[in-house]
Protein backbone atom coordinates (compact mmCIF):
# COMPACT_ATOMS: atom_id res chain seq x y z
CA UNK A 1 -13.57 -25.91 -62.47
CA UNK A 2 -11.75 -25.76 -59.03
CA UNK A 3 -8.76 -23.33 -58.17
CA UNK A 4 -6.13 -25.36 -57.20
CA UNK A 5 -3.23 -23.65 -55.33
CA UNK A 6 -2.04 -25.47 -52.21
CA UNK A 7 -2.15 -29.22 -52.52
CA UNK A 8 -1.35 -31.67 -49.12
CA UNK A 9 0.75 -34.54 -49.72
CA UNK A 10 -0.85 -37.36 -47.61
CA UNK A 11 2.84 -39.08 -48.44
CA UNK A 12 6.39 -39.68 -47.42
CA UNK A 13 9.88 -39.92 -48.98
CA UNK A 14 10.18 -40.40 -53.09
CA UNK A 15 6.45 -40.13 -54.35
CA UNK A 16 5.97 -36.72 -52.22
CA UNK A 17 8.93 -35.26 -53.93
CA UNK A 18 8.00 -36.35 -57.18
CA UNK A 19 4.55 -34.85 -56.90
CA UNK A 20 6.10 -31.56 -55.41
CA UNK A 21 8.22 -30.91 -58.72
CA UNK A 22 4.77 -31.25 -60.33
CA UNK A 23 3.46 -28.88 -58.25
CA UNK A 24 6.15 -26.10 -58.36
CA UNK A 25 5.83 -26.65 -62.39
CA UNK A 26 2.84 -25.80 -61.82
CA UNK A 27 2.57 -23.07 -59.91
CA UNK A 28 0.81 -24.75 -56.64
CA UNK A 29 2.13 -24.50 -53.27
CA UNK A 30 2.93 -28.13 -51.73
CA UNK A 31 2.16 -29.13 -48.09
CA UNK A 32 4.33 -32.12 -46.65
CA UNK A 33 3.34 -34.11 -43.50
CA UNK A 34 5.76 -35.95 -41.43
CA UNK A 35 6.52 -38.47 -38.90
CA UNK A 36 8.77 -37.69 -36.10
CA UNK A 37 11.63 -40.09 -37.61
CA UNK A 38 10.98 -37.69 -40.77
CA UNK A 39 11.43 -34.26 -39.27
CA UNK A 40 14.19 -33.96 -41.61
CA UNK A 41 13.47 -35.82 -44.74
CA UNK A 42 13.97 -34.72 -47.76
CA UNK A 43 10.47 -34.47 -48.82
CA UNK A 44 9.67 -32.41 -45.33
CA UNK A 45 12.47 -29.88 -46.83
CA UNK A 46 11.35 -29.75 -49.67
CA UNK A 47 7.76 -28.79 -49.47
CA UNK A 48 6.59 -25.17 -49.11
CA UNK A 49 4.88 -25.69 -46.01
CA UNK A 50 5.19 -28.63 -43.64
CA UNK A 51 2.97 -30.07 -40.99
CA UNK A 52 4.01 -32.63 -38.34
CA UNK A 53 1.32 -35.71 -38.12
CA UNK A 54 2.74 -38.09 -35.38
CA UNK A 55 4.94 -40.63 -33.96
CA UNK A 56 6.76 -42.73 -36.24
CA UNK A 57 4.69 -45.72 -36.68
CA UNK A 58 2.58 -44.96 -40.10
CA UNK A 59 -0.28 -45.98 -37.93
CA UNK A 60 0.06 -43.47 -35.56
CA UNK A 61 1.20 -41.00 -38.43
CA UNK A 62 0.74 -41.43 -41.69
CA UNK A 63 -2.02 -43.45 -41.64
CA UNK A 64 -3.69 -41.57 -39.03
CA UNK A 65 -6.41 -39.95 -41.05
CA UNK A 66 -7.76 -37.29 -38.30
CA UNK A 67 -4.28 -36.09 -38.15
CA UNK A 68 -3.37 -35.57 -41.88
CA UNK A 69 -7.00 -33.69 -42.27
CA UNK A 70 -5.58 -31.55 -39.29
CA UNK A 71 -2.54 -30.64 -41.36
CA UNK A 72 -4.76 -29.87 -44.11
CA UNK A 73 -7.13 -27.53 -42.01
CA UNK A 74 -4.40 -25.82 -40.68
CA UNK A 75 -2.27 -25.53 -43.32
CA UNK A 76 -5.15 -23.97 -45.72
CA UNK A 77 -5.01 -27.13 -48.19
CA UNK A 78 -7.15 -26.91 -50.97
CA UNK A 79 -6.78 -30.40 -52.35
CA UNK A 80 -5.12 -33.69 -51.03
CA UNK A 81 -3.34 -35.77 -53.28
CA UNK A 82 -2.42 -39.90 -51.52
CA UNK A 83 0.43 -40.73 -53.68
CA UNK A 84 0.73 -44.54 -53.80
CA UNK A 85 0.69 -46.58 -50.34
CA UNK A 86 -0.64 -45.80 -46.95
CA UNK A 87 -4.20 -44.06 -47.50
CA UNK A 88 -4.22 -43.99 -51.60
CA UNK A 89 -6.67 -46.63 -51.54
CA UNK A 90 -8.81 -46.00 -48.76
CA UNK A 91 -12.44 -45.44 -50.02
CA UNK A 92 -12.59 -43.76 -46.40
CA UNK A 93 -9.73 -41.49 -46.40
CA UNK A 94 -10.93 -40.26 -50.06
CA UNK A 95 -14.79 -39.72 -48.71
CA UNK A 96 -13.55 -37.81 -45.50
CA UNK A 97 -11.23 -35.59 -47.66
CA UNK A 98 -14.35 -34.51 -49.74
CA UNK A 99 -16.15 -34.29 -46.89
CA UNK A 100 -14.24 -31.53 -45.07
CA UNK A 101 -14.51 -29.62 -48.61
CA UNK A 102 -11.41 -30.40 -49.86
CA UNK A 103 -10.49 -31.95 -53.37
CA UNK A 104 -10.02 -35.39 -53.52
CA UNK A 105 -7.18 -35.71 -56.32
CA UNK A 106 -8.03 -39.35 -57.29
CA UNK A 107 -10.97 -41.50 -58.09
CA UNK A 108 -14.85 -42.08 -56.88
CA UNK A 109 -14.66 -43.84 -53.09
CA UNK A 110 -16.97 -45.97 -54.30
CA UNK A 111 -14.53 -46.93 -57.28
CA UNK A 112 -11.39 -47.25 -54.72
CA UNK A 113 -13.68 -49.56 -52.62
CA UNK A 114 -15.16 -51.33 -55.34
CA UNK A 115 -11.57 -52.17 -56.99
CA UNK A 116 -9.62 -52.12 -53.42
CA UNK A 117 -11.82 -55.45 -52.63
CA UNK A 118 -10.96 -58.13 -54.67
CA UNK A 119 -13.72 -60.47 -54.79
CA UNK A 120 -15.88 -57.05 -56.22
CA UNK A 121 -13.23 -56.44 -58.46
CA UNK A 122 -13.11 -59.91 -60.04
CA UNK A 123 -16.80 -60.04 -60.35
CA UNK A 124 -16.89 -56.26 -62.46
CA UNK A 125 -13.81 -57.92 -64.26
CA UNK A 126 -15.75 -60.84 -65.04
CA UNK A 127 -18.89 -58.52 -65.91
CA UNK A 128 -17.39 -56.55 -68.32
CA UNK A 129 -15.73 -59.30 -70.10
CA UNK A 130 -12.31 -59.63 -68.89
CA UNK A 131 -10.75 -63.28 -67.73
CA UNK A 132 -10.10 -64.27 -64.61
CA UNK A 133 -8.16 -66.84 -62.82
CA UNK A 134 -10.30 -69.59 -61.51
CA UNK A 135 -10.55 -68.43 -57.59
CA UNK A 136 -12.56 -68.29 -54.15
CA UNK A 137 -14.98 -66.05 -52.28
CA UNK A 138 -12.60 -64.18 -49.62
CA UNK A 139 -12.47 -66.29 -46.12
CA UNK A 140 -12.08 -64.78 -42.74
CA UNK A 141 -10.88 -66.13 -39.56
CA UNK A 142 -12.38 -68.88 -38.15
CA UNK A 143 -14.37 -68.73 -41.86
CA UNK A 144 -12.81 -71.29 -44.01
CA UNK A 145 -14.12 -74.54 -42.97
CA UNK A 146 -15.03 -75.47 -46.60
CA UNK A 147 -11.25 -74.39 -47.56
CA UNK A 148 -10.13 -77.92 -48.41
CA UNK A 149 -12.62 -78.92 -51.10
CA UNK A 150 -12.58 -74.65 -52.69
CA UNK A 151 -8.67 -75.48 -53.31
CA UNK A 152 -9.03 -78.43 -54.85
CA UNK A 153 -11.34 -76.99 -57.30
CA UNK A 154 -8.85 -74.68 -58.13
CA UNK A 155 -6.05 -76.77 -58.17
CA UNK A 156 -2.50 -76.73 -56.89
CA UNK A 157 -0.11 -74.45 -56.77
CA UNK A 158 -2.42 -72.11 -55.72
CA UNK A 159 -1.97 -68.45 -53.79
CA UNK A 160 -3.14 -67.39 -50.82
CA UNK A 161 -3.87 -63.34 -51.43
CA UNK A 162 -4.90 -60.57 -49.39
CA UNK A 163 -8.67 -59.44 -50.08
CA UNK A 164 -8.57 -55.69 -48.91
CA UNK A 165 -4.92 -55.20 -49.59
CA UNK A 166 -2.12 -54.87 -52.89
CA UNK A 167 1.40 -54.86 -53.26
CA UNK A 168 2.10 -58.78 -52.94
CA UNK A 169 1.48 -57.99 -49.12
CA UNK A 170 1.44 -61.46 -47.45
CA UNK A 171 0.88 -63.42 -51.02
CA UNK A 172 1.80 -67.21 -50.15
CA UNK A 173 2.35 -69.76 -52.84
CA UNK A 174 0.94 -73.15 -51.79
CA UNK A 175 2.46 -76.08 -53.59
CA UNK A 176 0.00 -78.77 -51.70
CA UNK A 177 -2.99 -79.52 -49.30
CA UNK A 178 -0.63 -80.07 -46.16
CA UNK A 179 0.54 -76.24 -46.26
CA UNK A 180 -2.97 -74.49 -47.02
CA UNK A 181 -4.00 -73.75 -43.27
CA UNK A 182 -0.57 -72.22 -42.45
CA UNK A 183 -0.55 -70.63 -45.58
CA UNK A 184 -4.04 -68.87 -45.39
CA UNK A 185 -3.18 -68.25 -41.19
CA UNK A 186 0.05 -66.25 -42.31
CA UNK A 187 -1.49 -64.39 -44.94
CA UNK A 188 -4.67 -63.53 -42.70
CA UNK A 189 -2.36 -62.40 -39.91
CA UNK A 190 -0.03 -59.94 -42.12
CA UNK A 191 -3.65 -58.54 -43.90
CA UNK A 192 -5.20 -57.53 -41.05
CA UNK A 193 -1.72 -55.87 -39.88
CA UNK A 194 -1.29 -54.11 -42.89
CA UNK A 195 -4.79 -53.07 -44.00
CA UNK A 196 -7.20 -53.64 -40.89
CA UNK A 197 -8.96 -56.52 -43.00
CA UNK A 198 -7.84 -60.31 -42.41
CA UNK A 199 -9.66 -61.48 -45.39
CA UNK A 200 -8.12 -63.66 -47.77
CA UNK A 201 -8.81 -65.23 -51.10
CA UNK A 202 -7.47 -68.39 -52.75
CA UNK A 203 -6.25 -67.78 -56.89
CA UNK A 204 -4.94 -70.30 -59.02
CA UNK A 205 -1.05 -69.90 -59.42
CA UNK A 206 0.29 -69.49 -63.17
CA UNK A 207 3.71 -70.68 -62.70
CA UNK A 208 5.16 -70.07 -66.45
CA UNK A 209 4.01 -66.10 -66.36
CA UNK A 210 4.82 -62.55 -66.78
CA UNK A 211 3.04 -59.58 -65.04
CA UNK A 212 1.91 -57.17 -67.16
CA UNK A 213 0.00 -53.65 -66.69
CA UNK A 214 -1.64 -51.12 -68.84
CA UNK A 215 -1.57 -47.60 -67.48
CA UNK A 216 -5.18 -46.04 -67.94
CA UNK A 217 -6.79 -42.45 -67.42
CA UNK A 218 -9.89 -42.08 -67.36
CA UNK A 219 -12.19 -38.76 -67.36
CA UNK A 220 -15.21 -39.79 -65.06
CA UNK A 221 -17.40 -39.62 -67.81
CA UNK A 222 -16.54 -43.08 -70.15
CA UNK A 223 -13.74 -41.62 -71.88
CA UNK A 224 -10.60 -43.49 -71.25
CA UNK A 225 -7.43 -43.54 -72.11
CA UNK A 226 -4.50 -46.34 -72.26
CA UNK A 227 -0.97 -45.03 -72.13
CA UNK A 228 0.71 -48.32 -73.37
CA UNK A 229 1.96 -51.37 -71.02
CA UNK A 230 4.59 -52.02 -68.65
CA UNK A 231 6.17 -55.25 -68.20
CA UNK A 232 6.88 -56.19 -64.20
CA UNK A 233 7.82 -59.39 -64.13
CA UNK A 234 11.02 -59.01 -62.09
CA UNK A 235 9.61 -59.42 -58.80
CA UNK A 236 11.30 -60.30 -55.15
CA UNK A 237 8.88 -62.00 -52.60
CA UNK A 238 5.36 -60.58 -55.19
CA UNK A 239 6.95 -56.92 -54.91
CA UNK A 240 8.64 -55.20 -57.95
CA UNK A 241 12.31 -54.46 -58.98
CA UNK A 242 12.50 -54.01 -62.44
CA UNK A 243 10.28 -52.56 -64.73
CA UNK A 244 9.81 -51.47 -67.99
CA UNK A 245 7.86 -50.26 -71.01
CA UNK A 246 6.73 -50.65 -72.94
CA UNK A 247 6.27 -54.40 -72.24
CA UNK A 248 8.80 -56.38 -74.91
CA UNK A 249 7.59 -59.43 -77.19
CA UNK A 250 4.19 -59.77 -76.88
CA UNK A 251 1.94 -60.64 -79.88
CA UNK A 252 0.64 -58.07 -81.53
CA UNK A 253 -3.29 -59.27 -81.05
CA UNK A 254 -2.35 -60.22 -77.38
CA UNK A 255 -1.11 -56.42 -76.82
CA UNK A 256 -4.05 -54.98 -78.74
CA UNK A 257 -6.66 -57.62 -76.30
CA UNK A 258 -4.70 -56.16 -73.45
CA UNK A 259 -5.64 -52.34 -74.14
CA UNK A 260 -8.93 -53.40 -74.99
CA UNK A 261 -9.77 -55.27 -71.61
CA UNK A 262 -8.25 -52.27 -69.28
CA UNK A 263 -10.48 -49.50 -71.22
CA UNK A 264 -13.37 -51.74 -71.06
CA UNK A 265 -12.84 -51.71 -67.03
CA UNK A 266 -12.79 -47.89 -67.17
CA UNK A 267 -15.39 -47.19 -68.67
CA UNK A 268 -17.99 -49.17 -67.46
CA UNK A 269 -16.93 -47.79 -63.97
CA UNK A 270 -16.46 -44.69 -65.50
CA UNK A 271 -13.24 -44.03 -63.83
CA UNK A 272 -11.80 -40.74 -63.00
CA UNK A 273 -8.01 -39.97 -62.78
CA UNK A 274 -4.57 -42.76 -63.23
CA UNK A 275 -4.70 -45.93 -62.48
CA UNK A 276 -3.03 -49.31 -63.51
CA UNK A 277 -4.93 -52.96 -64.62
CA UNK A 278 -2.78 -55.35 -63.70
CA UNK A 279 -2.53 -58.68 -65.56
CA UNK A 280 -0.93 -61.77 -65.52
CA UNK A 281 -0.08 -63.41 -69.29
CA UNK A 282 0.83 -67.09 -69.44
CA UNK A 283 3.75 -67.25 -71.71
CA UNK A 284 2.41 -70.99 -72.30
CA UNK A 285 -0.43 -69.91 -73.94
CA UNK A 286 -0.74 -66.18 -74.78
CA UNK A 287 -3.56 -65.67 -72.69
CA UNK A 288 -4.04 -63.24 -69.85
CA UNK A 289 -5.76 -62.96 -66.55
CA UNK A 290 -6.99 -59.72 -64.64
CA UNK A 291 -5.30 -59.43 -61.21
CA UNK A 292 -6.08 -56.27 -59.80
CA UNK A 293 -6.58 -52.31 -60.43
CA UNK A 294 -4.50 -50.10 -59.00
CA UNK A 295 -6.66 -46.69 -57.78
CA UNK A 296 -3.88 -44.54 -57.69
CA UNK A 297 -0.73 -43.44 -59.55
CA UNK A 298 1.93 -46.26 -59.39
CA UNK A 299 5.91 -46.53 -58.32
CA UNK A 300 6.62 -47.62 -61.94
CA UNK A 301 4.66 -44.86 -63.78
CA UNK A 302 7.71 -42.88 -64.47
CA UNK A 303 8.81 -45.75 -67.17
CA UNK A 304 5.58 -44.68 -68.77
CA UNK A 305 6.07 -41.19 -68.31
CA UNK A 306 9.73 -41.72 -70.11
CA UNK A 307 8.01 -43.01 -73.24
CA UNK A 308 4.91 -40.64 -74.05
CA UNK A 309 6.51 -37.43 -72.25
CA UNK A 310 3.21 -37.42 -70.34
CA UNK A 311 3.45 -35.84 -66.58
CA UNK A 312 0.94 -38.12 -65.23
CA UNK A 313 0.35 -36.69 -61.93
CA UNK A 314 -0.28 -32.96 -63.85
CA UNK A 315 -3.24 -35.06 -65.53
CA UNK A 316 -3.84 -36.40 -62.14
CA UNK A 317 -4.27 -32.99 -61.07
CA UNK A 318 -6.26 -31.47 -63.47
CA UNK A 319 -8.52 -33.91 -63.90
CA UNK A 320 -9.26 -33.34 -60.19
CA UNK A 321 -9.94 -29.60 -60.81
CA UNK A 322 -11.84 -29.79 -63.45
CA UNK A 323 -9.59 -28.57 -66.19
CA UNK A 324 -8.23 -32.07 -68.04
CA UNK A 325 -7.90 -31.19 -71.88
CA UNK A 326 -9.70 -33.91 -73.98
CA UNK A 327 -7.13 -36.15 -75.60
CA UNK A 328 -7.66 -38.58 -78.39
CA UNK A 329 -5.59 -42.01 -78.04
CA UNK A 330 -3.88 -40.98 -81.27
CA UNK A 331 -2.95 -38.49 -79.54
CA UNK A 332 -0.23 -40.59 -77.17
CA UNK A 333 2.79 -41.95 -78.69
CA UNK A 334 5.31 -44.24 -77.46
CA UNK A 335 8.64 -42.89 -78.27
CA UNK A 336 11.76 -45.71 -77.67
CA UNK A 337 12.09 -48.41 -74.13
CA UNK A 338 12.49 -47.23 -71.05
CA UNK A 339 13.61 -49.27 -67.93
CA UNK A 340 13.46 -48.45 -63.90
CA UNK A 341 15.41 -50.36 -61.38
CA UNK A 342 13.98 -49.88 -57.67
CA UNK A 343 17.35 -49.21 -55.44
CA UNK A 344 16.83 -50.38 -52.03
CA UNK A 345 18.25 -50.57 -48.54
CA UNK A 346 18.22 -54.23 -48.21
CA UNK A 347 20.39 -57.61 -48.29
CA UNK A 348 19.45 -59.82 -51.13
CA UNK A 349 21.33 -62.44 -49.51
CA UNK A 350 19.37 -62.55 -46.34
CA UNK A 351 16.07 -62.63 -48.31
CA UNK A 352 16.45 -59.08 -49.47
CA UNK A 353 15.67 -58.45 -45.63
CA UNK A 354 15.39 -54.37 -45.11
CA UNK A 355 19.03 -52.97 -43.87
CA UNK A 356 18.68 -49.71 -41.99
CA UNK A 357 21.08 -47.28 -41.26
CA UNK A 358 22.70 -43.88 -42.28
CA UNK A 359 23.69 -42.89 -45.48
CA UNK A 360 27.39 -42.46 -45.19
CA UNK A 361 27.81 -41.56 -49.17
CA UNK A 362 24.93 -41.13 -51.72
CA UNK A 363 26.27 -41.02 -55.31
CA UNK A 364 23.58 -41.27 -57.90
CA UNK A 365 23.47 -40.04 -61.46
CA UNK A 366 22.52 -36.71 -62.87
CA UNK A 367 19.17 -36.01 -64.52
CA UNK A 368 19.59 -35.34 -68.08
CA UNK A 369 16.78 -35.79 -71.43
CA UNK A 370 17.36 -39.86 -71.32
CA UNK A 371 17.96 -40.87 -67.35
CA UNK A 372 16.19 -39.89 -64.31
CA UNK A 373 16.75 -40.37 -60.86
CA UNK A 374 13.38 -40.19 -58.22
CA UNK A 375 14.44 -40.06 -54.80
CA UNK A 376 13.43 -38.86 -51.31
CA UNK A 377 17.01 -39.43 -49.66
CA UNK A 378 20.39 -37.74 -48.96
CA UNK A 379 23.15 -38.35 -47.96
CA UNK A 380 23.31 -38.46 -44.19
CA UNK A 381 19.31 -39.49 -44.11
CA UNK A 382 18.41 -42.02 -41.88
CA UNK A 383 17.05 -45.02 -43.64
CA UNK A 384 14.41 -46.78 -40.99
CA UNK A 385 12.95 -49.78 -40.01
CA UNK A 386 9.47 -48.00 -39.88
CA UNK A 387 8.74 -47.49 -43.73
CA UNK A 388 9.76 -49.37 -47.20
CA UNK A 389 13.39 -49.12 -47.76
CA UNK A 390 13.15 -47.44 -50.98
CA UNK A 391 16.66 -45.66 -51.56
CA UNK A 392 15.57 -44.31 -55.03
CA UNK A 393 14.10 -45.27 -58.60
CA UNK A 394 16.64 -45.17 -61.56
CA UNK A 395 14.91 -44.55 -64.77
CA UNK A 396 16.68 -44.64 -68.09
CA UNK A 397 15.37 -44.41 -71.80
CA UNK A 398 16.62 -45.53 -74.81
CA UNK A 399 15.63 -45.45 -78.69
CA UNK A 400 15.38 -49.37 -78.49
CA UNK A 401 15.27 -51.99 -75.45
CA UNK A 402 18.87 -53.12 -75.67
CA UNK A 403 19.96 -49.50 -75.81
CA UNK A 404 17.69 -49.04 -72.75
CA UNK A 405 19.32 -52.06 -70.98
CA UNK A 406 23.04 -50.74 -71.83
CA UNK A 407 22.39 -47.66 -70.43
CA UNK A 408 21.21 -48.98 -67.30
CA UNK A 409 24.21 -51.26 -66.96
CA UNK A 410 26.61 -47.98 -67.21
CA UNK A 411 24.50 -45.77 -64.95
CA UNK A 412 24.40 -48.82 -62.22
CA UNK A 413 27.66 -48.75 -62.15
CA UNK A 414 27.85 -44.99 -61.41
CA UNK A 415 25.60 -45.48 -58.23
CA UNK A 416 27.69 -45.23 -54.99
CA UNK A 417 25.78 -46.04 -51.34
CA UNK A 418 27.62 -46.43 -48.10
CA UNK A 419 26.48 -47.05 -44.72
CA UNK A 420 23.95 -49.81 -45.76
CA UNK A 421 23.57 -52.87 -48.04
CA UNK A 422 22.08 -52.50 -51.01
CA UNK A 423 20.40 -54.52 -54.07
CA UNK A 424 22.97 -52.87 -56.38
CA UNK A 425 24.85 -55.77 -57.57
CA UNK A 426 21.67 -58.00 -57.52
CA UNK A 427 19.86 -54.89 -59.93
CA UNK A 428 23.15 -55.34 -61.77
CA UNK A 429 23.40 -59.33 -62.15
CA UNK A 430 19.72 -58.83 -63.41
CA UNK A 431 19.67 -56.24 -65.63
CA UNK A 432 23.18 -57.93 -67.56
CA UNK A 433 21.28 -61.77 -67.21
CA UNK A 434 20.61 -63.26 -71.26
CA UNK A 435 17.50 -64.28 -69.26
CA UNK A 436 15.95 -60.61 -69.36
CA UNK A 437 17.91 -59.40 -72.41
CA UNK A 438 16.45 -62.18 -74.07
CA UNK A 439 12.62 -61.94 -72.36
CA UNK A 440 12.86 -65.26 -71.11
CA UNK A 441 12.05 -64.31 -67.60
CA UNK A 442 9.26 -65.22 -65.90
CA UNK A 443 7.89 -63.79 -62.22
CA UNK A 444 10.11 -67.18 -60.45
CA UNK A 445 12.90 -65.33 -61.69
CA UNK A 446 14.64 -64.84 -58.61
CA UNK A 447 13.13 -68.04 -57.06
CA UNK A 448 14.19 -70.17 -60.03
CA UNK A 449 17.94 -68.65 -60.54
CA UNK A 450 18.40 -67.86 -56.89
CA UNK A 451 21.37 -69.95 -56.32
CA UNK A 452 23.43 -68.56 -59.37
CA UNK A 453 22.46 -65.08 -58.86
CA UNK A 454 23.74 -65.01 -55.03
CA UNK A 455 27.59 -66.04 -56.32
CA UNK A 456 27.33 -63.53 -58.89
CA UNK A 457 25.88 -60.97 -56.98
CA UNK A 458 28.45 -61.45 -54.35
């Protein structure tokens, strides 16, 4: 067991403040790092102590490992937690952190590594029984000169997808031959951008499907947990909008399989801490694939927390020290639907293109038993090209789904922004579409009904 009581946030904007109201809960001084473009964010305010890391590039700041281990040598940090993003799934962020004798509040390297590369991950997918897509071996540049005949094996529409990286980061859907080398070119340009590893992989593309995750803990030793399923099909450009949980009409034995096949990944790595499998089921034939894991706590775990009343980053936490209570599955209940709606800075009609700029006005709604509100901005914050555009997370519960969805509808509507665009209408045209009420969506959504959804988005 490991005394905890100053933990360094190796994270920006929403997620840090989130995981500092965990920490103040529980009694643990929080340590914030910041960019120079966030000298005065919210999160930087918030935290009991608060260490500059760089320039505002993430490179040259918050991904710039030797300078958020300074922070946490100077600061007197006793454990660093990665939030989601920028270092939360880099086996050698994790290894130096428990190398300077600091605890690591997340799981093995070796698991982040293992699951972080994709090809590994299908293969211990594969291993421990889980289905796959039909797929490739990763390809590098100047590495791909058998490319042609690989995707034809697969078949078309196929997707180009980042080896090393998550997030629907550069993912390119290829309808046919002729756009394969642009397509892979594209993809292995953004990768090595974003995570320093141009490697790609080719998947087979499931055009009729839903994304669905199960939420796991595991205790390092076997013992896993599941805390239910999230639905995330509502998806601009492979990244998610709307979420919920838990996931709505799916049979009963497909659910159950679901569960099944994400503690079976747990425990044969024997997995230590939150994370997320992520799945995609064809609604053609009730069967599902394994995508990816997530090594890290994700943006749409607060739907989960809504349900079971579970502070999943406390678990995260104590795990990490040593002091994680045993819980028996019967132990979690889902109680009623709960839905999240990612608020963001950007023009949906553009391409939901990021739109930065000051927050003139920042109305959101108040926290109460059945709604929450994460954010990292106020108004007056500068909302900048350098980072994700994330304005907040809106997070309502309700004893049913439709109650859920009504109650997002009305606190929508109470959201006012000024000074930038917004997705606000588009989260609104969505949310109110017989399409979702109805579960008939699938992740073309906004591809298939883009036309429609522009007018009535205005």
């Amino acid at each position: 067991m490991t005394a905890i009581k100053r933990i360094l946030i190796a994270n920006r904007g929403e997620i840090a403040c989130r995981i500092m109201r965990t920490c103040r809960e529980m009694g643990i001084e929080s340590v914030a790092v910041y960019s120079e473009a966030d000298a005065n964010a919210r999160h930087a305010q918030m935290a009991d102590i608060s260490m500059p890391v760089g320039p505002p590039p993430a490179g040259r700041s918050y991904l710039d490992v030797e300078a958020i281990l300074g922070a946490a040598r100077e600061s007197g940090t006793d454990a660093v937690h990665p939030g989601y993003g920028f270092l939360s799934e880099n086996g050698d962020f994790a290894r130096a952190v428990i190398d300077a004798g600091l605890v690591w509040i997340g799981p093995e390297p070796e698991t982040i590594e293992a699951m972080g590369d994709k090809e590994r991950a299908r293969a211990i997918a594969k291993a421990a029984g889980v289905a796959v897509l039909p797929g490739s071996e990763r390809f590098r540049v100047g590495d791909a000169a058998n490319v042609d005949e690989v995707a034809d094996s697969i078949g078309f529409p196929l997707l180009v997808k980042a080896a090393a990286g998550g997030g629907g980061i550069g993912m390119q859907v290829v309808e046919a031959p002729e756009r394969l080398a642009d397509r892979i070119a594209k993809t292995q340009s953004l990768a090595e951008r974003s995570f320093a590893d141009s490697s790609v992989y080719l998947e087979r593309y499931v055009a009729n499907a839903r994304h669905v995750e199960v939420q796991v803990f595991g205790t390092g030793d076997g013992h896993a947990l599941h805390l239910f399923e999230r639905d995330c099909t509502i998806q601009r450009r492979f990244q998610k909008v709307i979420e919920e949980a838990p996931a709505p009409r799916i049979p009963d034995r497909v659910r159950s399989a679901l569960r099944t096949a994400a503690l079976a990944l747990v425990r044969v790595q024997r997995y230590a801490g939150a994370g997320t499998l992520e799945f995609i089921y064809d609604r053609d034939t009730d069967e599902f694939y394994f995508l990816e894991m997530n090594t890290r706590i994700q943006v749409e775990h607060a739907v989960t927390e809504q349900v079971t009343g579970i502070d999943l980053v406390r678990w995260q936490i104590e795990q990490a020290a040593g002091n994680f209570r045993h819980v028996n599955q019967d132990d979690i209940g889902c109680r009623g639907h709960a839905v999240e709606c990612r608020i963001y800075a950007e023009r949906p009609e553009k391409n939901f293109l990021p739109s930065p700029g000051t927050i003139d006005r920042l109305r959101l709604p108040n926290d109460d038993e059945d709604v929450r509100v994460d954010t990292g901005i106020r108004e007056g914050d500068v909302i900048t090209p350098y980072y994700d555009p994330l304005i907040a997370k809106l997070i309502v519960r309700g004893d049913d789904r439709q109650a859920a969805i009504t109650r997002m509808r009305q606190e929508l509507a109470r959201v006012e922004i000024r000074g930038v665009r917004t997705n606000l209408a588009f989260l609104s045209t969505a949310i109110a579409d017989p399409l979702f009420g109805n579960v008939d969506m699938t992740t073309r959504y906004v591809t298939d009904h883009w036309p429609a959804m522009l007018k009535q988005a205005g």
